[in-house]
N, C-alpha and C. Protein backbone atom coordinates (compact mmCIF):
# COMPACT_ATOMS: atom_id res chain seq x y z
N UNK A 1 44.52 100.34 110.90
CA UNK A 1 44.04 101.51 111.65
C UNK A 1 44.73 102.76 111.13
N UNK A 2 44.01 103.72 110.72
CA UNK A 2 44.38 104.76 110.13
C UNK A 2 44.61 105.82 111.38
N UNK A 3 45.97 106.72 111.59
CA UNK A 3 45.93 107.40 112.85
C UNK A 3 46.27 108.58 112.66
N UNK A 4 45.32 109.54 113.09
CA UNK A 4 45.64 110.93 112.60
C UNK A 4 46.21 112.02 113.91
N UNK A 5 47.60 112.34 114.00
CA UNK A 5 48.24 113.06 114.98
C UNK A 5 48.66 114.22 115.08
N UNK A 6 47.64 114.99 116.48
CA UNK A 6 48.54 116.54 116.25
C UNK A 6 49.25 116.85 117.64
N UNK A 7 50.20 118.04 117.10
CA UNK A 7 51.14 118.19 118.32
C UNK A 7 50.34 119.39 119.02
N UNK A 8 49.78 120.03 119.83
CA UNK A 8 49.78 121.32 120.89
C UNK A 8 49.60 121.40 122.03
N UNK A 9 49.59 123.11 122.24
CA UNK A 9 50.07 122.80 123.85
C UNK A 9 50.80 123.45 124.23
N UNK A 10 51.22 123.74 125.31
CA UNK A 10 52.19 124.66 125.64
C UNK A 10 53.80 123.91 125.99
N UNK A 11 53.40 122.43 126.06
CA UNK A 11 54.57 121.99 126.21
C UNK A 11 54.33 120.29 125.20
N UNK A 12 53.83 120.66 123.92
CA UNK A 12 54.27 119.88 122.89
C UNK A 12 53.63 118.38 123.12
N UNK A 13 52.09 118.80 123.42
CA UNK A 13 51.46 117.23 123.75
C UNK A 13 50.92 116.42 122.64
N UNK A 14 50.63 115.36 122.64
CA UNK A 14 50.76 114.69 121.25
C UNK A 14 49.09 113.93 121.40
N UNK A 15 47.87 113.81 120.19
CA UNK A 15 47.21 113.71 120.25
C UNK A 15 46.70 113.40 119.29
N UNK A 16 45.76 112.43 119.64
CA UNK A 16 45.78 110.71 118.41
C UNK A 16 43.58 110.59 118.02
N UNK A 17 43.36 110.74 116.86
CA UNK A 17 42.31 110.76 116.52
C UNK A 17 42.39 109.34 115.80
N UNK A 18 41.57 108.22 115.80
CA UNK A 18 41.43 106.98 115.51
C UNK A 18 40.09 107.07 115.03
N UNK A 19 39.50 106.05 113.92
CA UNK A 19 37.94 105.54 113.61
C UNK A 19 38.07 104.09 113.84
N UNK A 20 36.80 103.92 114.11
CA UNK A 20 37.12 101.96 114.54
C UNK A 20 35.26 101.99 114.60
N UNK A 21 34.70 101.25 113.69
CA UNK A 21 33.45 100.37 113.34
C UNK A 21 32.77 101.99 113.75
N UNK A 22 33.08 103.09 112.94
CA UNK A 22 32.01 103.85 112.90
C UNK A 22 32.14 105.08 114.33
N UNK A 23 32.92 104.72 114.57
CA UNK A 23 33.04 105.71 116.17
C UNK A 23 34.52 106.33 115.76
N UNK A 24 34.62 107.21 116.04
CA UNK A 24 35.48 108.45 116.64
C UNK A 24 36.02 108.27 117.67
N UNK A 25 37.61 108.38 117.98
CA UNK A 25 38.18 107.94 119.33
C UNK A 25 39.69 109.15 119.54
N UNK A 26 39.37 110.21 120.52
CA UNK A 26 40.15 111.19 120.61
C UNK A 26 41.36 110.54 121.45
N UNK A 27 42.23 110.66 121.46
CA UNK A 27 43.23 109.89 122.62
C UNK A 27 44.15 111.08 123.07
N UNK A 28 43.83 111.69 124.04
CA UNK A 28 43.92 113.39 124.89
C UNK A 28 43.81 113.88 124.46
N UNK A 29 43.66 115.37 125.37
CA UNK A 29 42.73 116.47 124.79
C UNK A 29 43.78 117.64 125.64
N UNK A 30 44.88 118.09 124.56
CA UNK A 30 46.01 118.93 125.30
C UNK A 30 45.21 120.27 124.96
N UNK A 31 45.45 121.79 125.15
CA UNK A 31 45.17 122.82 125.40
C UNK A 31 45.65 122.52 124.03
N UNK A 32 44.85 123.57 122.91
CA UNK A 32 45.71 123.96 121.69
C UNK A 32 44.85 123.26 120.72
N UNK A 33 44.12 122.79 120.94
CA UNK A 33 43.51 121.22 119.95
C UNK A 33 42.42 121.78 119.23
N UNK A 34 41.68 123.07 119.79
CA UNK A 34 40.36 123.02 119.06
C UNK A 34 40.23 123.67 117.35
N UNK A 35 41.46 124.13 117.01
CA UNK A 35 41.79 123.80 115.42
C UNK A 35 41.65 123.13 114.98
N UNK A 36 42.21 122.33 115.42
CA UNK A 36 42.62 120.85 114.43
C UNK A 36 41.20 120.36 115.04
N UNK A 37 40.45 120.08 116.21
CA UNK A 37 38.97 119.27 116.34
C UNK A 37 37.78 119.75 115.04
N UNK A 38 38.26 121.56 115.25
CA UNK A 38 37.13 122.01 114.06
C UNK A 38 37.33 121.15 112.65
N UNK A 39 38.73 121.10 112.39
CA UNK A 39 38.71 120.49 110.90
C UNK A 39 38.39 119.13 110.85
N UNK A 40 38.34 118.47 111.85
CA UNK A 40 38.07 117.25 111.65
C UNK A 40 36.18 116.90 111.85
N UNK A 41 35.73 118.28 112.38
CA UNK A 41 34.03 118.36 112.48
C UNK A 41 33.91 118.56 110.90
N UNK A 42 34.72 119.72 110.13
CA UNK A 42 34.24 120.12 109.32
C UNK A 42 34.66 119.08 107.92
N UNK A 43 35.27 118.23 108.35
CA UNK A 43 35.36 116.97 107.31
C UNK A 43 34.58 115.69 107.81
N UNK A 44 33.45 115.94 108.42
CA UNK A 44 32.77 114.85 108.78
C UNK A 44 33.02 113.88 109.42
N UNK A 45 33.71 114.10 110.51
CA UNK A 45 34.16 113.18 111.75
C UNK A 45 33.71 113.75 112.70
N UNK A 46 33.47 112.41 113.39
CA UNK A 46 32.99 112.57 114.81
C UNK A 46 33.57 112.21 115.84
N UNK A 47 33.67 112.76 117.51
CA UNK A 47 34.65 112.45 118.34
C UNK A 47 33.10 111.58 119.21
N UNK A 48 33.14 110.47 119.43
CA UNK A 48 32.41 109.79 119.98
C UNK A 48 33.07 109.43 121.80
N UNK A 49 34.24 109.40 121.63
CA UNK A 49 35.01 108.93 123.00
C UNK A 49 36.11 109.67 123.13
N UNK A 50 36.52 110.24 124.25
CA UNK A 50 37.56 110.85 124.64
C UNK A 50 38.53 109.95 125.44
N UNK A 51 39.75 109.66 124.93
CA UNK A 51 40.74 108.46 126.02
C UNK A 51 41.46 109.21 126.15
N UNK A 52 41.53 109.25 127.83
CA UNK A 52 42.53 109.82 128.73
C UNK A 52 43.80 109.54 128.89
N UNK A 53 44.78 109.12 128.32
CA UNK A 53 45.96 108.19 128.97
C UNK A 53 46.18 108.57 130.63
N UNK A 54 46.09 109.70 131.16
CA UNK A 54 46.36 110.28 132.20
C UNK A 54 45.75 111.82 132.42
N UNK A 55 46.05 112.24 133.69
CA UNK A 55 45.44 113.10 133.74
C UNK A 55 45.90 114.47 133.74
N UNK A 56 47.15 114.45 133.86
CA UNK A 56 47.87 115.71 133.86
C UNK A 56 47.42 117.29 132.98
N UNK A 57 47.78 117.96 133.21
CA UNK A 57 46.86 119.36 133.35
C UNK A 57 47.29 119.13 131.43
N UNK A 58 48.66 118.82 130.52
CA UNK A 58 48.84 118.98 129.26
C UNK A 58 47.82 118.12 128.43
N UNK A 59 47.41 117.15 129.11
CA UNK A 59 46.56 116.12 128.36
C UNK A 59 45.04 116.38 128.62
N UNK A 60 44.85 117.41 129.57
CA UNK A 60 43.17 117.52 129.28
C UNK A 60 42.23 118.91 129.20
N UNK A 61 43.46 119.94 128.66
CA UNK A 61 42.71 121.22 129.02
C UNK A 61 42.50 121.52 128.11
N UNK A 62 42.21 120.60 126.59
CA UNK A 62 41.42 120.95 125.50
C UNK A 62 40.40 119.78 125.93
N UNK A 63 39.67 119.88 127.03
CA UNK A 63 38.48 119.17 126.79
C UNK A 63 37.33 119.78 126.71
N UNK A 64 37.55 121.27 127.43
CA UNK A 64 36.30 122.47 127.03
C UNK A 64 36.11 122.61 126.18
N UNK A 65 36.95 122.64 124.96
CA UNK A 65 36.70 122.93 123.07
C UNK A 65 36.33 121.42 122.51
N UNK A 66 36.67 120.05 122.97
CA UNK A 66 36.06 119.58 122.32
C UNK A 66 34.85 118.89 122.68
N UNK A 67 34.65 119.26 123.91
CA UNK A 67 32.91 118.69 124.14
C UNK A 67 32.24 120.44 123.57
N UNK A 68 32.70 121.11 123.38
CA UNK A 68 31.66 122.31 123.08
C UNK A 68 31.35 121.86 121.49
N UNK A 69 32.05 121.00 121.09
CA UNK A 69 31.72 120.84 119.48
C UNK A 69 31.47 119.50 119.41
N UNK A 70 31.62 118.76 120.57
CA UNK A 70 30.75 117.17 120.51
C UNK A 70 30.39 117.04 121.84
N UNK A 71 29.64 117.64 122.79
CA UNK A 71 28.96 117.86 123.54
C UNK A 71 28.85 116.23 123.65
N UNK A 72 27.94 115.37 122.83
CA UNK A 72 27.91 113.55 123.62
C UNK A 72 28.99 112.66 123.91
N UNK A 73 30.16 113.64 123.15
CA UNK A 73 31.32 112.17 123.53
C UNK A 73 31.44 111.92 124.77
N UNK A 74 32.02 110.55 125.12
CA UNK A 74 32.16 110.34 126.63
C UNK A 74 33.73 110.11 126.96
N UNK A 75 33.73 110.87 127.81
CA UNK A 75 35.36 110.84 128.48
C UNK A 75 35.83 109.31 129.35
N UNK A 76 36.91 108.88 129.74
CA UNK A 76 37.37 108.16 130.01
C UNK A 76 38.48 108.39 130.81
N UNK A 77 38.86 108.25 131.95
CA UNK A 77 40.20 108.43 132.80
C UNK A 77 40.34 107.15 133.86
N UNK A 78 41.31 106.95 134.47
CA UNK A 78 41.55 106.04 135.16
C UNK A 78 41.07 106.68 136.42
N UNK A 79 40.31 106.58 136.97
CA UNK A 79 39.66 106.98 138.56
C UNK A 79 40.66 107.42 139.48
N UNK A 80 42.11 106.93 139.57
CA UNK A 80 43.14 106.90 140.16
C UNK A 80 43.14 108.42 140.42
N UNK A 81 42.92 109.02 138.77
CA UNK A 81 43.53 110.42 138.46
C UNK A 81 42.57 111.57 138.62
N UNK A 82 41.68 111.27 138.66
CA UNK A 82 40.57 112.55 139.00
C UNK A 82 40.58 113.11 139.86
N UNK A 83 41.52 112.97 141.16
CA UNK A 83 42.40 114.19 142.10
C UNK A 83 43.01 115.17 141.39
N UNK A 84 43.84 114.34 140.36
CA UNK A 84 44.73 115.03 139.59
C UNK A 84 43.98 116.32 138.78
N UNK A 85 43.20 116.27 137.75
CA UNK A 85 42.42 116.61 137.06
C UNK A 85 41.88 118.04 138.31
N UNK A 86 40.91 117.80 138.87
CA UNK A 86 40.16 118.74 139.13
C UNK A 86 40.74 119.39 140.56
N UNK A 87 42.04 119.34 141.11
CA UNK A 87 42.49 119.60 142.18
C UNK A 87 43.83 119.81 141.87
N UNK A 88 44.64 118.52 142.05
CA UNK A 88 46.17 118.82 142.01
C UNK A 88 46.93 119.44 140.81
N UNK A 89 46.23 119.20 139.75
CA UNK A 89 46.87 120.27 138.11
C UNK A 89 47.17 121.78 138.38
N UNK A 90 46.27 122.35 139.51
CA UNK A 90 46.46 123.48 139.66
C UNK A 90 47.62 123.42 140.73
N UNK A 91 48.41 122.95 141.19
CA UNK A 91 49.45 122.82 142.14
C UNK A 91 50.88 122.65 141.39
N UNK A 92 50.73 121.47 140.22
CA UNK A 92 51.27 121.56 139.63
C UNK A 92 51.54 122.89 138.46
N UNK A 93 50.95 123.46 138.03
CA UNK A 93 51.15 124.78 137.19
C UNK A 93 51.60 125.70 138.25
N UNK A 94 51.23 126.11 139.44
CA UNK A 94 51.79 126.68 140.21
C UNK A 94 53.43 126.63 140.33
N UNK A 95 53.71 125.58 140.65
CA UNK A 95 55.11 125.06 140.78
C UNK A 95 55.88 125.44 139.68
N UNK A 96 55.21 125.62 138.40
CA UNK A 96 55.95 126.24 137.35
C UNK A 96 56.07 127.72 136.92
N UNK A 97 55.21 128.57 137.82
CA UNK A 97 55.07 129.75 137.58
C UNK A 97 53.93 130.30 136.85
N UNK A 98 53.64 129.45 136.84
CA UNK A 98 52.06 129.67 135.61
C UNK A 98 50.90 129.68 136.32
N UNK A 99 49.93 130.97 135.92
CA UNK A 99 48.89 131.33 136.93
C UNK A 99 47.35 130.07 136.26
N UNK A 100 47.47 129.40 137.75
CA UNK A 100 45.82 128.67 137.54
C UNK A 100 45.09 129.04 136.61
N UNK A 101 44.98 130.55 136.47
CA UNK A 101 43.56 131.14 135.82
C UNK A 101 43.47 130.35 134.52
N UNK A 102 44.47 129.81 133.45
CA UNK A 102 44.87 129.53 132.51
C UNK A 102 44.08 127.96 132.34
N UNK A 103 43.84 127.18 133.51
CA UNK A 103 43.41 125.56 134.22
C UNK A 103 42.18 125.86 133.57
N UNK A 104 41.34 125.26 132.51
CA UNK A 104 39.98 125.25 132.35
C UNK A 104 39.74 123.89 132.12
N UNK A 105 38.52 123.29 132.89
CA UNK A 105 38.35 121.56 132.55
C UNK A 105 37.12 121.97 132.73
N UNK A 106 35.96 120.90 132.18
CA UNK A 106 34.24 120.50 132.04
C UNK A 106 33.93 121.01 133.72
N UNK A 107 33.03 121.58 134.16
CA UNK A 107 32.32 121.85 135.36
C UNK A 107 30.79 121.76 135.29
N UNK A 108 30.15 120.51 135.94
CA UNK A 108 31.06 119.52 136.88
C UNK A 108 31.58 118.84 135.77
N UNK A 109 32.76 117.67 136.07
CA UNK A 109 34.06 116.95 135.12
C UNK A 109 33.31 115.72 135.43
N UNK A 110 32.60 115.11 134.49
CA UNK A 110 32.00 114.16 134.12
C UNK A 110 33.15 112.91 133.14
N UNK A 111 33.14 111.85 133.76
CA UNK A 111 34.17 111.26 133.35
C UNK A 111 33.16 109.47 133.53
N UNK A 112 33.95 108.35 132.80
CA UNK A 112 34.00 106.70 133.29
C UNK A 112 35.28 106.20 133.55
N UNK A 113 35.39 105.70 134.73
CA UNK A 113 36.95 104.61 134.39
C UNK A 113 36.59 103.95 133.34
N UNK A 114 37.94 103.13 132.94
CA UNK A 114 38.24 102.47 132.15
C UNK A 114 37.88 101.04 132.53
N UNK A 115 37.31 100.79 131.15
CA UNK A 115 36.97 98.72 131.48
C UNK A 115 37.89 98.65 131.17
N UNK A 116 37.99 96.87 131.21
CA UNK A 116 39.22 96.09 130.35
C UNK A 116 39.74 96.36 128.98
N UNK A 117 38.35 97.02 128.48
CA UNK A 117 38.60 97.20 127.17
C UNK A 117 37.88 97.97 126.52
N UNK A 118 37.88 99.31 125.40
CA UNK A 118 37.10 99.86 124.73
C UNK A 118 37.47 99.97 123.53
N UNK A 119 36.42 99.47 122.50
CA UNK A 119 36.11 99.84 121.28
C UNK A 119 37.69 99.15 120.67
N UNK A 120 38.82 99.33 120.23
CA UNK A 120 39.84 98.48 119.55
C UNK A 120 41.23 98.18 120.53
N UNK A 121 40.82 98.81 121.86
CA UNK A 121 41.81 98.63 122.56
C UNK A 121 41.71 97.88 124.11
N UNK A 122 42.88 97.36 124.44
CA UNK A 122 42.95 96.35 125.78
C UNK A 122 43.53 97.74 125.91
N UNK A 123 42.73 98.09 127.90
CA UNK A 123 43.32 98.89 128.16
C UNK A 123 44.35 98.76 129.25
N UNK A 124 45.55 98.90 129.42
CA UNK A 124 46.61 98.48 130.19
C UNK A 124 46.76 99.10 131.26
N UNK A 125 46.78 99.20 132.16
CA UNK A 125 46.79 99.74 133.68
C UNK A 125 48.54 100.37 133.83
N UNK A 126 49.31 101.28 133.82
CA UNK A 126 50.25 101.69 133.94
C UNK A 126 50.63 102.62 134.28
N UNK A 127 50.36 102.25 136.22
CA UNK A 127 50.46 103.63 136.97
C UNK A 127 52.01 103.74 136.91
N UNK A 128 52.56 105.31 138.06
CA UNK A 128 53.97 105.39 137.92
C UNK A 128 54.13 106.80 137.44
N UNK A 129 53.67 107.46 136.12
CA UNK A 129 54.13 108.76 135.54
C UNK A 129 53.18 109.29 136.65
N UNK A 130 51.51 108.89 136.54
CA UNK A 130 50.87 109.38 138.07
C UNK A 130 50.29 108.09 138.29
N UNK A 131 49.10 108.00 139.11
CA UNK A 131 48.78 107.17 140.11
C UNK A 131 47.55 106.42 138.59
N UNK A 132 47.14 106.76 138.08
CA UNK A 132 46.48 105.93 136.86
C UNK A 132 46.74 106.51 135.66
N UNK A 133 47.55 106.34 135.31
CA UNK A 133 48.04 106.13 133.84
C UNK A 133 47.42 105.16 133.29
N UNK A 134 46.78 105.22 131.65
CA UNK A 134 47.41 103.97 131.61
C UNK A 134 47.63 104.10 129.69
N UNK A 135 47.61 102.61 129.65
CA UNK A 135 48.12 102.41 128.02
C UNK A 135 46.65 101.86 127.08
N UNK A 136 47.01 102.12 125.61
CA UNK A 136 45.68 101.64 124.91
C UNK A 136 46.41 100.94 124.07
N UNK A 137 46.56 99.38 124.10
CA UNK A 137 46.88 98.39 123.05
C UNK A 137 45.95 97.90 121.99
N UNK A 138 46.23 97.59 121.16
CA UNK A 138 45.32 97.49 119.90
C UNK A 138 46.48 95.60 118.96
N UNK A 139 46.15 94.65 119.46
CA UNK A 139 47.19 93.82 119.71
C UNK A 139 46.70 93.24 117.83
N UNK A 140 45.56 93.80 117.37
CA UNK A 140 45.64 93.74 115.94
C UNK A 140 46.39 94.53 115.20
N UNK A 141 46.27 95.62 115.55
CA UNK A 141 47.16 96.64 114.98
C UNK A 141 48.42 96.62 115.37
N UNK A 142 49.03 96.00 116.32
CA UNK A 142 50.57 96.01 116.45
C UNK A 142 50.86 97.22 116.99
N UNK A 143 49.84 97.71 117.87
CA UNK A 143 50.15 99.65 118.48
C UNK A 143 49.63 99.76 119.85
N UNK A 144 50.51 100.36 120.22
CA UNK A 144 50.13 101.19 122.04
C UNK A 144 50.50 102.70 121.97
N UNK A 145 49.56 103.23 122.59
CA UNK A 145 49.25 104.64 122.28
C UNK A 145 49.83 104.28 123.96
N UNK A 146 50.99 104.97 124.53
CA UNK A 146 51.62 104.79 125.80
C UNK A 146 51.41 106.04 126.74
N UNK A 147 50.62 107.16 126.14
CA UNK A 147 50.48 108.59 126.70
C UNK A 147 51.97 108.99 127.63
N UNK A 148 52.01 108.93 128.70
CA UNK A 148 54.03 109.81 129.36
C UNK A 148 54.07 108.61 129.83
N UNK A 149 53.89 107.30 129.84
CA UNK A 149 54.78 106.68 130.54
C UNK A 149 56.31 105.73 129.50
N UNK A 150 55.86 105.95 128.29
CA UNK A 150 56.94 105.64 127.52
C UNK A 150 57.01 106.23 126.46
N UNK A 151 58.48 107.16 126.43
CA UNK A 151 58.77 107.60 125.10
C UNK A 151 59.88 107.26 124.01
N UNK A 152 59.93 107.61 122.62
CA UNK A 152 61.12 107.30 122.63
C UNK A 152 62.19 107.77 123.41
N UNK A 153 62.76 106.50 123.37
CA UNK A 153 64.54 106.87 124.43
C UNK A 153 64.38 107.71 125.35
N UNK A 154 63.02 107.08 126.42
CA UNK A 154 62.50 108.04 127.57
C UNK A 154 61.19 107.04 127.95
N UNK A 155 61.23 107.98 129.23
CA UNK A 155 59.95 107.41 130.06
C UNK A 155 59.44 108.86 130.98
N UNK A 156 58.42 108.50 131.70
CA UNK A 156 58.05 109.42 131.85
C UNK A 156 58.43 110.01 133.45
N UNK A 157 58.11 111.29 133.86
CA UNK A 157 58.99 112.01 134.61
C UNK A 157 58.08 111.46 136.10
N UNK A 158 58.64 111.47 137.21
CA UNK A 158 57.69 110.88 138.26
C UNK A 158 57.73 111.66 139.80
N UNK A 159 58.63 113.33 139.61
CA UNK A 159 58.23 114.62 140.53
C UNK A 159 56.59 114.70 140.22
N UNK A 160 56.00 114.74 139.55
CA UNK A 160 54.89 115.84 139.91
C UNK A 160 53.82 114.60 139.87
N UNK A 161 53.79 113.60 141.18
CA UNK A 161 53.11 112.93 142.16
C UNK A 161 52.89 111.53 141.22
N UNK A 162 54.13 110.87 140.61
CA UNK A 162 54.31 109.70 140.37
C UNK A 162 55.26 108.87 141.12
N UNK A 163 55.94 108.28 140.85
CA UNK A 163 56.86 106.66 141.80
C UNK A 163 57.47 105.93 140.69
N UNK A 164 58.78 106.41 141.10
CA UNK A 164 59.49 106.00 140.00
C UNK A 164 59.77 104.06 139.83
N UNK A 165 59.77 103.39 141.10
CA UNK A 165 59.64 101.96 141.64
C UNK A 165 58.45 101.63 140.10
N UNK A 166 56.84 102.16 140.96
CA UNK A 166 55.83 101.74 140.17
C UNK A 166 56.10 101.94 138.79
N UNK A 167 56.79 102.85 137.88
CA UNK A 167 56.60 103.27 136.72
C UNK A 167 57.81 102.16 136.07
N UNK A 168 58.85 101.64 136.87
CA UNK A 168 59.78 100.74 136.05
C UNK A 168 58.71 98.97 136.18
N UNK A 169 57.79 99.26 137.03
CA UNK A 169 56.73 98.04 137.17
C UNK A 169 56.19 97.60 136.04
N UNK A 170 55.54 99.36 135.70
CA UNK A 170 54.60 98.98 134.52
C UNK A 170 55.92 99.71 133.18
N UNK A 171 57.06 99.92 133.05
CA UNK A 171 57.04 99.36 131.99
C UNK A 171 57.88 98.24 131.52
N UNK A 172 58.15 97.09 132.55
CA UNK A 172 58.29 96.08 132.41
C UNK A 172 57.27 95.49 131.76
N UNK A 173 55.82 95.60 132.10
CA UNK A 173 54.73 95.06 130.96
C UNK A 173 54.17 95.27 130.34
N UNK A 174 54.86 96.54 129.97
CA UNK A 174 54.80 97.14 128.23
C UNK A 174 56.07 96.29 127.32
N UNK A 175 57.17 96.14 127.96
CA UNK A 175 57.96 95.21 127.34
C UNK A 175 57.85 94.28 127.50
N UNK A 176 56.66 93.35 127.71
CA UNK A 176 56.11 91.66 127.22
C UNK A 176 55.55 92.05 126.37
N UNK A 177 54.85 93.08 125.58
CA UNK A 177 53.97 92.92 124.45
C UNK A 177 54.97 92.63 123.02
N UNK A 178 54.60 92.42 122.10
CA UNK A 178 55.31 91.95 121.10
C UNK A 178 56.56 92.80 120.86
N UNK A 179 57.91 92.65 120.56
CA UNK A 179 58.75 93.42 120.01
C UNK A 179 58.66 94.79 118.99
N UNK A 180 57.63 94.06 118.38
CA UNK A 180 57.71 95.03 117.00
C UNK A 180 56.30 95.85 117.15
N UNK A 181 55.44 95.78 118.17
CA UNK A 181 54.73 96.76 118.64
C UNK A 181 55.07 98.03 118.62
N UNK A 182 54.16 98.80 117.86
CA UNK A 182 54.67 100.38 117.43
C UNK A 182 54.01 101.39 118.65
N UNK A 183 54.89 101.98 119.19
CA UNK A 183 54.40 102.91 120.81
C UNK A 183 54.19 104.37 119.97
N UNK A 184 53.37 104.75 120.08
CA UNK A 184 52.76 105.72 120.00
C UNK A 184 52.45 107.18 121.38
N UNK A 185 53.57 107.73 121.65
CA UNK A 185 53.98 108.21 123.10
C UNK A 185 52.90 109.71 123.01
N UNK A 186 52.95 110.37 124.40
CA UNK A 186 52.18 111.51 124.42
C UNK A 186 53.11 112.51 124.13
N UNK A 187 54.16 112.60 123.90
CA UNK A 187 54.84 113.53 123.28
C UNK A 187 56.10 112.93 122.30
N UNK A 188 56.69 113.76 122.13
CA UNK A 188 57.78 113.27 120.81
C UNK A 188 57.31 112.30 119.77
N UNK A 189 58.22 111.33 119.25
CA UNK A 189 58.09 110.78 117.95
C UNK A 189 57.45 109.15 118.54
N UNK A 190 57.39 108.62 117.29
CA UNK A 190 56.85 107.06 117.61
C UNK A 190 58.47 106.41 117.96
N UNK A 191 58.26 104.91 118.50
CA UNK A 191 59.23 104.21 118.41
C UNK A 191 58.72 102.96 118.78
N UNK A 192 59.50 101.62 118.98
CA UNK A 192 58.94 100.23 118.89
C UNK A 192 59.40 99.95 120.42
N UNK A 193 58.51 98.58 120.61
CA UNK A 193 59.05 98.18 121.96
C UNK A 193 60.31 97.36 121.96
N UNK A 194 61.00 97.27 121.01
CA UNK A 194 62.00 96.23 121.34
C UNK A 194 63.26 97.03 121.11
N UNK A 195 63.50 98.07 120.61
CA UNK A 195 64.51 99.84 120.80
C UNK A 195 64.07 100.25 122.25
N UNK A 196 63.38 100.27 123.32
CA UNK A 196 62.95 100.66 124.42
C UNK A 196 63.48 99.43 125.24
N UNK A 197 62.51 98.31 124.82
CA UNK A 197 63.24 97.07 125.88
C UNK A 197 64.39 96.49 126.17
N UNK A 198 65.14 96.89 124.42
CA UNK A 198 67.12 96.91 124.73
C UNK A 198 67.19 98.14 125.78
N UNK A 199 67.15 99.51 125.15
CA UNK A 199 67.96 100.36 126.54
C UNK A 199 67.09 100.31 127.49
N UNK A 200 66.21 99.82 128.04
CA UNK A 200 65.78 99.75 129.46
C UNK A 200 66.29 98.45 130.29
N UNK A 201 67.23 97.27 129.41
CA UNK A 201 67.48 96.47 130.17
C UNK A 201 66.87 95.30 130.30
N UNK A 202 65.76 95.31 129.71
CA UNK A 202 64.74 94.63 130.33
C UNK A 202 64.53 92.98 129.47
């Protein structure tokens, strides 16, 4: 699996373009992205699916720029989170000082939960950072794209309407997947699960 990653955003979100049997697979859509979406229109790629890891306001407020330039892809979020998305994001930016006006998402926000599985990935259920998180394993490829609930030498933060209980739940079963499984986080660098599953204890 060939994986192409950019960083933007106002607070450094990380964002994963995949091909798998002919389809296009965006994995979030942070504010900042529609550069890098143009070059990848203008080299003949297509964004066929949008994967949500979560819903938080950094991971989906480049979704206006890239359905304006692939208008059919279909989005994906965990149902959990679509409070989040079209209601509570603006509560959260508040809390930071940052005016709503800035909040732009699809109107109306047309979305599917997640099956068990799409296109190269088991999708892993891993609430905790918020109430549906989750993970995209690819158990051929030896990779989990973990969006905030695991980073390197980190996990994800659980003030702005996560549970810190639930989030050591699920990543207890991110650390059953193979050791040498390469995590692929929503921000910072890559790292493996078995450097995570030593310092977490687990």
């Amino acid at each position: 699996m060939t994986i192409n990653k950019k960083t933007t955003g106002m607070v450094g979100t990380n964002s994963y373009y995949i091909e798998f049997e002919g389809k296009g697979y965006l994995i979030d859509a942070p504010d900042g992205i529609v550069r890098w979406i143009n070059e990848l229109k203008n080299e003949g790629k297509a964004i066929d699916y949008i994967l949500l890891t979560h819903g938080h306001f950094d991971h989906v407020m480049g979704l206006v720029d890239v359905l304006s330039l692939f208008p059919e892809a279909k989005v994906y979020l965990s149902k959990e989170d679509e409070r989040l998305v079209t209601d509570n994001n603006k509560d959260i930016l508040l809390s930071f000082g940052i005016p709503t006006s800035i909040y732009t998402i699809p109107s109306p926000f047309i979305y599917s939960d997640y099956p068990s599985s799409i296109g190269p990935f088991t999708v892993i259920r891993t609430p905790g950072h918020t109430k549906g998180g989750v993970c995209l394993y690819s158990e051929k490829d030896g990779l989990v794209f973990s969006g905030d609930t695991l980073f390197e030498e980190g996990e994800g933060r659980t003030d702005l309407g996560g549970d810190w209980r639930v989030l050591m739940d699920s990543l207890k079963i991110l650390c059953l997947l193979p050791e040498n499984t390469t995590v692929f986080p929503g921000h910072g660098g890559k790292t493996v699960i078995k450097s995570e599953k030593r310092r977490l204890g687990f």
